[in-house]
PDB file of N, CA and C in Angstrom:
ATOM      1  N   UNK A   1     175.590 107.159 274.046  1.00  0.00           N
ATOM      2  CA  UNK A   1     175.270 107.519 272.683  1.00  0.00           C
ATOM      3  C   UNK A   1     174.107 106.662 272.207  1.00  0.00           C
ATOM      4  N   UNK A   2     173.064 107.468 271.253  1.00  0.00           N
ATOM      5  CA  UNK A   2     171.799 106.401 271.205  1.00  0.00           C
ATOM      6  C   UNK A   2     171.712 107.181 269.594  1.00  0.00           C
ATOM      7  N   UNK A   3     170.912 106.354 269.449  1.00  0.00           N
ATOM      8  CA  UNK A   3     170.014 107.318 267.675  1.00  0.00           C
ATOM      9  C   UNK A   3     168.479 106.528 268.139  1.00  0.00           C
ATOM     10  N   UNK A   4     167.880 108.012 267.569  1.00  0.00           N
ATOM     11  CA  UNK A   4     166.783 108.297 267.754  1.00  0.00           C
ATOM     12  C   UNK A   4     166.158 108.966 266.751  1.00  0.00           C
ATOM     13  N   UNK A   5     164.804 108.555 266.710  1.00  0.00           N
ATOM     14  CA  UNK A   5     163.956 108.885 265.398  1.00  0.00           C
ATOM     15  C   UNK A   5     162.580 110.034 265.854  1.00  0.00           C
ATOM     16  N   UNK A   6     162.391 111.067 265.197  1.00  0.00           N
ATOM     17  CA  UNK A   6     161.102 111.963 265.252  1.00  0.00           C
ATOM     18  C   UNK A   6     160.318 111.061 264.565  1.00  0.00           C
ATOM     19  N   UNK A   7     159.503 110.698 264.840  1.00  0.00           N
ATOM     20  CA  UNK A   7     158.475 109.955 263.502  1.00  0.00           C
ATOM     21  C   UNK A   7     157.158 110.976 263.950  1.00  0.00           C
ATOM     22  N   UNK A   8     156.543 111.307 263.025  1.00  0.00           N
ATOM     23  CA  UNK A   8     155.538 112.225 262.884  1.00  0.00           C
ATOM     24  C   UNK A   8     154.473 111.967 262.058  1.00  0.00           C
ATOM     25  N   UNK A   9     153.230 111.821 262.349  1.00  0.00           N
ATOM     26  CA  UNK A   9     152.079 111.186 261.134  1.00  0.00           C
ATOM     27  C   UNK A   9     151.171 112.225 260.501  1.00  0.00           C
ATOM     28  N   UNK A  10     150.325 111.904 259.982  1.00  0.00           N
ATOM     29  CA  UNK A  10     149.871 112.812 258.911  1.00  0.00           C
ATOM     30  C   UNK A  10     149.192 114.199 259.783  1.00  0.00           C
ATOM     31  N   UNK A  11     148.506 113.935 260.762  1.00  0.00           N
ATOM     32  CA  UNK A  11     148.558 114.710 261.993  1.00  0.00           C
ATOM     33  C   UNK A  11     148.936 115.694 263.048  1.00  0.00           C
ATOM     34  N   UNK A  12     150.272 115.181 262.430  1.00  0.00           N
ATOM     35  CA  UNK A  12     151.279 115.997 263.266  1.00  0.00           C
ATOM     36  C   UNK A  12     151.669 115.708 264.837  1.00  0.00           C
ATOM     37  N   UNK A  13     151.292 113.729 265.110  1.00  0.00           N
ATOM     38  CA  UNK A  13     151.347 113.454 266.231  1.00  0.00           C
ATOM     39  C   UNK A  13     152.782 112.952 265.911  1.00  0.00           C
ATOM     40  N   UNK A  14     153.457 112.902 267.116  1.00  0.00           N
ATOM     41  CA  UNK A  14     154.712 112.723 267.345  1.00  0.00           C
ATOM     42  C   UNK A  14     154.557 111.122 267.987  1.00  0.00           C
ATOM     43  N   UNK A  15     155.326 110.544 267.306  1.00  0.00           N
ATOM     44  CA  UNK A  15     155.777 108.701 268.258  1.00  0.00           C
ATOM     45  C   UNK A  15     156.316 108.797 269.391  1.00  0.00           C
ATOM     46  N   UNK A  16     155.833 108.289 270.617  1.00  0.00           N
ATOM     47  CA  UNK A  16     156.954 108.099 271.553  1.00  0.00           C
ATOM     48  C   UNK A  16     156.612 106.978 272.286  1.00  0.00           C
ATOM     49  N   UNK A  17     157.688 106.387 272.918  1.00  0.00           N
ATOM     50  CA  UNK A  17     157.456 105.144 273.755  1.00  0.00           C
ATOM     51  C   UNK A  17     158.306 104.990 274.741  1.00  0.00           C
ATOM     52  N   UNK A  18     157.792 103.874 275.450  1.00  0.00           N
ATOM     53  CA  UNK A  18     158.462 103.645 276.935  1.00  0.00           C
ATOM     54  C   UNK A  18     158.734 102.380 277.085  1.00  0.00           C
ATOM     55  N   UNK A  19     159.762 102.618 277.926  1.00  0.00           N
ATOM     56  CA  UNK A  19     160.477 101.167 278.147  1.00  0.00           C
ATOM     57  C   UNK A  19     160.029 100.848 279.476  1.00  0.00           C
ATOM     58  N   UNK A  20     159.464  99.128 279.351  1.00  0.00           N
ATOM     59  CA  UNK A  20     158.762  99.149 280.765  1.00  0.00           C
ATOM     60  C   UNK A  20     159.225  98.913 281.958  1.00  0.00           C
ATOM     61  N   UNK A  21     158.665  99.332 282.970  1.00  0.00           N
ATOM     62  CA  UNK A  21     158.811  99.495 284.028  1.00  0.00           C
ATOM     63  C   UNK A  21     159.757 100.476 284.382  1.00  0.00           C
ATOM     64  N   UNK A  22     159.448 102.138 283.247  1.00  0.00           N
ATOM     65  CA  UNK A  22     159.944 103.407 283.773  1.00  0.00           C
ATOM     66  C   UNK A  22     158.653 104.053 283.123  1.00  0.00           C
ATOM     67  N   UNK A  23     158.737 105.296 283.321  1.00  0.00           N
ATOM     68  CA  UNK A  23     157.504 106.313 283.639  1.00  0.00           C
ATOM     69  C   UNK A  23     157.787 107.358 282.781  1.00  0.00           C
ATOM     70  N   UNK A  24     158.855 107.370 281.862  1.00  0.00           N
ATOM     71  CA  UNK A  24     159.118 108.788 281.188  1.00  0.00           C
ATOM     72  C   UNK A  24     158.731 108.067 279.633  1.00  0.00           C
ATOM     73  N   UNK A  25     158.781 108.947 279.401  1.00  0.00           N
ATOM     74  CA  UNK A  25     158.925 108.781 277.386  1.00  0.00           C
ATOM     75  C   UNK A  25     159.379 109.255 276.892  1.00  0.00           C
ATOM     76  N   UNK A  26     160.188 108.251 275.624  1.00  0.00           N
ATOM     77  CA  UNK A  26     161.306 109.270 274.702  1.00  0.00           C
ATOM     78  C   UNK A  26     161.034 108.325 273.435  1.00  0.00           C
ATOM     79  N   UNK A  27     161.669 109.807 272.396  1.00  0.00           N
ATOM     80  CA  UNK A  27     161.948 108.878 271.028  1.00  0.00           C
ATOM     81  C   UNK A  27     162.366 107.412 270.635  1.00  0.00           C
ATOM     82  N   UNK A  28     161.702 106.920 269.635  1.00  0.00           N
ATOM     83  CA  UNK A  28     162.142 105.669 269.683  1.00  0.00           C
ATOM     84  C   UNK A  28     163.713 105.332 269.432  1.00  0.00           C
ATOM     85  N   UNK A  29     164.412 104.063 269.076  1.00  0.00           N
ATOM     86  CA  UNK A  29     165.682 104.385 268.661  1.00  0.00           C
ATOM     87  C   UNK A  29     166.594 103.271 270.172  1.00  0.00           C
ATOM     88  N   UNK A  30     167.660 103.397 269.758  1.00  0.00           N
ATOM     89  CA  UNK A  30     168.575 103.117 270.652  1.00  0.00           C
ATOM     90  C   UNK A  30     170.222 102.948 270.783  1.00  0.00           C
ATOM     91  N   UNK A  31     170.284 101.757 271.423  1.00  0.00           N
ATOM     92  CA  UNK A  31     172.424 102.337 271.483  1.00  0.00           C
ATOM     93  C   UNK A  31     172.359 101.292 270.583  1.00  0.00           C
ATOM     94  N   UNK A  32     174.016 101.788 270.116  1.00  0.00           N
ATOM     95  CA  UNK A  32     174.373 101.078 269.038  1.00  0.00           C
ATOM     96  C   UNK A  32     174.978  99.991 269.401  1.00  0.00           C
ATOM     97  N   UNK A  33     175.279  98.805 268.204  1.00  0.00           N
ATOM     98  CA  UNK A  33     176.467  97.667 268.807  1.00  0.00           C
ATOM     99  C   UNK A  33     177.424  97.652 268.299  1.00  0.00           C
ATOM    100  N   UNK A  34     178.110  97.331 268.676  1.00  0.00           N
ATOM    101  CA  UNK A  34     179.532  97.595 267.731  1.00  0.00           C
ATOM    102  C   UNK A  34     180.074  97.616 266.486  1.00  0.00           C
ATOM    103  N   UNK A  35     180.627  98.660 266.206  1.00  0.00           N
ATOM    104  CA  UNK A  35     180.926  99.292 264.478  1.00  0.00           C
ATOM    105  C   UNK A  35     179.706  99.395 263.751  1.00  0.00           C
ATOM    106  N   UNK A  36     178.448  99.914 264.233  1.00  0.00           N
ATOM    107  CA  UNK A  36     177.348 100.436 263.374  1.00  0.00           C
ATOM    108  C   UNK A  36     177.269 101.966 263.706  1.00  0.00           C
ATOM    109  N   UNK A  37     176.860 102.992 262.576  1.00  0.00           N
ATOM    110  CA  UNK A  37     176.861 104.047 262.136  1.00  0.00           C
ATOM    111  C   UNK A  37     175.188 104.530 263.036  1.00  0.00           C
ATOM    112  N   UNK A  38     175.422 106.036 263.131  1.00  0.00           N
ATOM    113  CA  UNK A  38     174.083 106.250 263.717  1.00  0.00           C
ATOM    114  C   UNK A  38     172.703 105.721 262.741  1.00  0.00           C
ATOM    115  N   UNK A  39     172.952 105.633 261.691  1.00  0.00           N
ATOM    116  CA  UNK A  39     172.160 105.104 260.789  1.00  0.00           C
ATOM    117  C   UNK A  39     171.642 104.008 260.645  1.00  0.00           C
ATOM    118  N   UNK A  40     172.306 102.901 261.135  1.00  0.00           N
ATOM    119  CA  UNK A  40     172.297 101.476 260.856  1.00  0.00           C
ATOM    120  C   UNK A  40     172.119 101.128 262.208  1.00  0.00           C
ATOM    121  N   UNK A  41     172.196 101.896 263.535  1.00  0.00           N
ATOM    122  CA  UNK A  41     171.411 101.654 264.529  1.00  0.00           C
ATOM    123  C   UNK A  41     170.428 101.917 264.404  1.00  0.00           C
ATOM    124  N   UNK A  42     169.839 103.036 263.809  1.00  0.00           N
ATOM    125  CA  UNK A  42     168.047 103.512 263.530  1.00  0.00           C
ATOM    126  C   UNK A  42     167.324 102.895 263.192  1.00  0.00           C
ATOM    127  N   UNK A  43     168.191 102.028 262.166  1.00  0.00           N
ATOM    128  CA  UNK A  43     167.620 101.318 261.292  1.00  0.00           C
ATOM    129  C   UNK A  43     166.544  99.941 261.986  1.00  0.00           C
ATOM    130  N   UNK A  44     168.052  99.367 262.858  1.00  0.00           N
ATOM    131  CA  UNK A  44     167.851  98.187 263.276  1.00  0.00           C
ATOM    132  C   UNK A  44     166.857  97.843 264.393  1.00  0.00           C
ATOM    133  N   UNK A  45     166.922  99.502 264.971  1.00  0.00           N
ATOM    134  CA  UNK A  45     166.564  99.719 266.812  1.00  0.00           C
ATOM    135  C   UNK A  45     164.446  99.844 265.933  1.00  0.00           C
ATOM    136  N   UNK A  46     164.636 100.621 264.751  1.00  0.00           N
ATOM    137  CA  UNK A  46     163.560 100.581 264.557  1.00  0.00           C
ATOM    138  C   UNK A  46     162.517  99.645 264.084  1.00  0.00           C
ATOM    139  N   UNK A  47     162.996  98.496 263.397  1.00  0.00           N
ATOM    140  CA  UNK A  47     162.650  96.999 262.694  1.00  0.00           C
ATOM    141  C   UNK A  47     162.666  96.433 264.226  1.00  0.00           C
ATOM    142  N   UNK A  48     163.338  96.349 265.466  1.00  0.00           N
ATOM    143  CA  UNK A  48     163.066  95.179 266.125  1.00  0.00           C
ATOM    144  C   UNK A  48     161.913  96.052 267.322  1.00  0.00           C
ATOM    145  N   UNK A  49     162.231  97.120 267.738  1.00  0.00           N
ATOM    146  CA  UNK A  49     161.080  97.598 268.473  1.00  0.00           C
ATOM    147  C   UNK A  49     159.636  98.136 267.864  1.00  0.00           C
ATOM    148  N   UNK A  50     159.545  98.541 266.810  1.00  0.00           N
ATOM    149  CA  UNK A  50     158.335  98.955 265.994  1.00  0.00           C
ATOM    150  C   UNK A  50     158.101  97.749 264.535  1.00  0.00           C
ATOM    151  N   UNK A  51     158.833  97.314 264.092  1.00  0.00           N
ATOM    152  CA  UNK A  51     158.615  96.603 263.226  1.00  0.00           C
ATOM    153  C   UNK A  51     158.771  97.094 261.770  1.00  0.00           C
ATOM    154  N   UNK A  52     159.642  98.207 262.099  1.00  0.00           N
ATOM    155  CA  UNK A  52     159.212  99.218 260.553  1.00  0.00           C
ATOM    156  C   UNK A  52     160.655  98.808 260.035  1.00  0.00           C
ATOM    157  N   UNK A  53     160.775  98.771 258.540  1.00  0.00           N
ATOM    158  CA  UNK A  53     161.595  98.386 257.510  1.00  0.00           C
ATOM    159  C   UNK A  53     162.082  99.350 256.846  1.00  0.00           C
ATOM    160  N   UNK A  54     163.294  99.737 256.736  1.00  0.00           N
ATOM    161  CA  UNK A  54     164.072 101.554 256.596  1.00  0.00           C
ATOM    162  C   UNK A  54     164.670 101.251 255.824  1.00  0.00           C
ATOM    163  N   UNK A  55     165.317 101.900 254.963  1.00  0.00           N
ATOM    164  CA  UNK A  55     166.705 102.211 254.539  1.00  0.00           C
ATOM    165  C   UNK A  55     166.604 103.852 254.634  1.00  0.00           C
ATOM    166  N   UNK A  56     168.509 103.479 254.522  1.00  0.00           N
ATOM    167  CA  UNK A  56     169.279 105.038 254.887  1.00  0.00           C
ATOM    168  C   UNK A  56     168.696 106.136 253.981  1.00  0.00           C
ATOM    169  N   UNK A  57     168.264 105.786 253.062  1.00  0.00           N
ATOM    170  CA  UNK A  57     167.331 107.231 252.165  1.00  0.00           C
ATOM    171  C   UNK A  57     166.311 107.369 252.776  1.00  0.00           C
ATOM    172  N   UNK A  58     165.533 106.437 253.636  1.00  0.00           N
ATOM    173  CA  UNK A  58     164.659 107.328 254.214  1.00  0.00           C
ATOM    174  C   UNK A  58     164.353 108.180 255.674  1.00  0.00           C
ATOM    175  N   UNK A  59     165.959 108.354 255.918  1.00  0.00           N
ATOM    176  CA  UNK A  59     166.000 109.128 257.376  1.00  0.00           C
ATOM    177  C   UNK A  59     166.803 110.382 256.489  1.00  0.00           C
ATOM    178  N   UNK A  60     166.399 111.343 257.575  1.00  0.00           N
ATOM    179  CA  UNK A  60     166.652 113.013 257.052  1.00  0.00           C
ATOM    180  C   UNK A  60     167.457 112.896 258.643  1.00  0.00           C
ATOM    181  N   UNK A  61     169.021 113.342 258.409  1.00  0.00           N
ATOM    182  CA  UNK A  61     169.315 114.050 259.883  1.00  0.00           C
ATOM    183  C   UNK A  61     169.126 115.054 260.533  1.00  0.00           C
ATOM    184  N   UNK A  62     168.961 114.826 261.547  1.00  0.00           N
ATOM    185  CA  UNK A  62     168.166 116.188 262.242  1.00  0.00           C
ATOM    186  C   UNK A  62     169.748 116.957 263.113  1.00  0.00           C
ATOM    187  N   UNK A  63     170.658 116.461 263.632  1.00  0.00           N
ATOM    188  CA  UNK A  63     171.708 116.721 264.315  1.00  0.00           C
ATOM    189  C   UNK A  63     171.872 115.893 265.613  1.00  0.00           C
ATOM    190  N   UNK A  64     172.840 116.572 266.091  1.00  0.00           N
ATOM    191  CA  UNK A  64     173.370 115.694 267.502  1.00  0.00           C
ATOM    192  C   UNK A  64     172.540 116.412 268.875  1.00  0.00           C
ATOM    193  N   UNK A  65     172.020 116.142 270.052  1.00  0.00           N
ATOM    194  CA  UNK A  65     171.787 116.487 270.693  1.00  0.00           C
ATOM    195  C   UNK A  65     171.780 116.026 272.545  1.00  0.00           C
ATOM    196  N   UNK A  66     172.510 116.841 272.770  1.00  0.00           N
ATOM    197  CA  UNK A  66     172.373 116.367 274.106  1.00  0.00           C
ATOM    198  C   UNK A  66     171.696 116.399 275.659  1.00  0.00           C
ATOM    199  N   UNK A  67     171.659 115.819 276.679  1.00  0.00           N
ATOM    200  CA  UNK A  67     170.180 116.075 277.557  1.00  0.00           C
ATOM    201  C   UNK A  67     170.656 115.209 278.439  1.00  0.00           C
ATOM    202  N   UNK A  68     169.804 115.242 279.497  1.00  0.00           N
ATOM    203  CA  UNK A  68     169.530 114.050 280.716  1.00  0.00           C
ATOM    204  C   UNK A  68     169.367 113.135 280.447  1.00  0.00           C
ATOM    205  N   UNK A  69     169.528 111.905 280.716  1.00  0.00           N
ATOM    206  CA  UNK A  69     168.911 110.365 280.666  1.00  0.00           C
ATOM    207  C   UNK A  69     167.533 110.783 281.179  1.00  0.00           C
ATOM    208  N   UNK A  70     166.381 110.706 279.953  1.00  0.00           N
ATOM    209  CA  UNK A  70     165.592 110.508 280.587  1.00  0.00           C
ATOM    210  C   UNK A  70     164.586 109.361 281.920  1.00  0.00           C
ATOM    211  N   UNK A  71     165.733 108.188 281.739  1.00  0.00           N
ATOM    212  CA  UNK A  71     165.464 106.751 282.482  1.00  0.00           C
ATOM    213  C   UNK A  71     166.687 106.254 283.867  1.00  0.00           C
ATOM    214  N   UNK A  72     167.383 107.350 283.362  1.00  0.00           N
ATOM    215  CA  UNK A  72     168.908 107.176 283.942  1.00  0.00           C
ATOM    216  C   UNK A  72     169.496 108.319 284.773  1.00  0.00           C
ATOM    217  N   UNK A  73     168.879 108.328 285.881  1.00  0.00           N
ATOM    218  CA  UNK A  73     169.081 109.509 286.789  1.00  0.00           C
ATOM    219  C   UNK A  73     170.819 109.676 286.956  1.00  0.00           C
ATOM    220  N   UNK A  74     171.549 110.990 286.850  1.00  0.00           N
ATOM    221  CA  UNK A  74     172.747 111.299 286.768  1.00  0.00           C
ATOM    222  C   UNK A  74     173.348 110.812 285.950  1.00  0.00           C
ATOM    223  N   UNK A  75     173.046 110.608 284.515  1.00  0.00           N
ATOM    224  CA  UNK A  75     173.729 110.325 282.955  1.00  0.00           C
ATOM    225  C   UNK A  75     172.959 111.450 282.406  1.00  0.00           C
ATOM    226  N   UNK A  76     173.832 111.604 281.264  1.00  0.00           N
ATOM    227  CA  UNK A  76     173.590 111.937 280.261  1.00  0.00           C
ATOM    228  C   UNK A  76     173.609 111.721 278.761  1.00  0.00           C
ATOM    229  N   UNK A  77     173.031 111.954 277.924  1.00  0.00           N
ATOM    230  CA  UNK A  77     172.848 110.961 276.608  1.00  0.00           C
ATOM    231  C   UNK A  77     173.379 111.774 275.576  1.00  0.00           C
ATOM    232  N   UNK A  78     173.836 110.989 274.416  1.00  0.00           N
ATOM    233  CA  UNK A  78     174.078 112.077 273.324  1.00  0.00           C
ATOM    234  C   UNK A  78     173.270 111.468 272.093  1.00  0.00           C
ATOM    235  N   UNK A  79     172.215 112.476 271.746  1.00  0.00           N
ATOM    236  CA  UNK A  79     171.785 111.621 270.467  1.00  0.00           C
ATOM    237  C   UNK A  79     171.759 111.968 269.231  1.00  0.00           C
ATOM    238  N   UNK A  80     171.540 110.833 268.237  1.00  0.00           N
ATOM    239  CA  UNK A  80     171.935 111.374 266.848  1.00  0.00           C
ATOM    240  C   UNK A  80     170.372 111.579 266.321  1.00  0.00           C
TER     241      UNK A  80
END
């Protein structure tokens, strides 16, 4: 389980990034730690990897979705 953010700029370019030393790219975001809400992981995953400063009014949910690990051959992820 991860939360993950669309971030989109005036452009209409989409954010994405990679974790190093893998080759794919995905939304930013990540797993949660214990007893935090998909929200308050977004929050946090987004202040320590991008540096950006959130609160919960300013995420819109998009839904749950699920897929391949993109980094994690034979997992699968569920994201918020």
């Amino acid at each position: 389980h991860v939360s993950a953010a669309v971030i989109v700029d005036d452009d209409g370019r989409v954010l994405v990034v990679r974790k190093q030393g893998t080759t794919r790219f995905m939304q930013p975001g990540g797993k949660p730690e214990p007893g935090e809400s998909p929200a308050q992981t977004l929050i946090r995953e987004l202040h320590e990897e991008l540096g950006l400063l959130l609160d919960e009014a300013d995420l819109q949910p998009l839904g749950t979705f699920i897929s391949e690990a993109a980094n994690e051959p034979g997992h699968r992820v569920v994201a918020e």
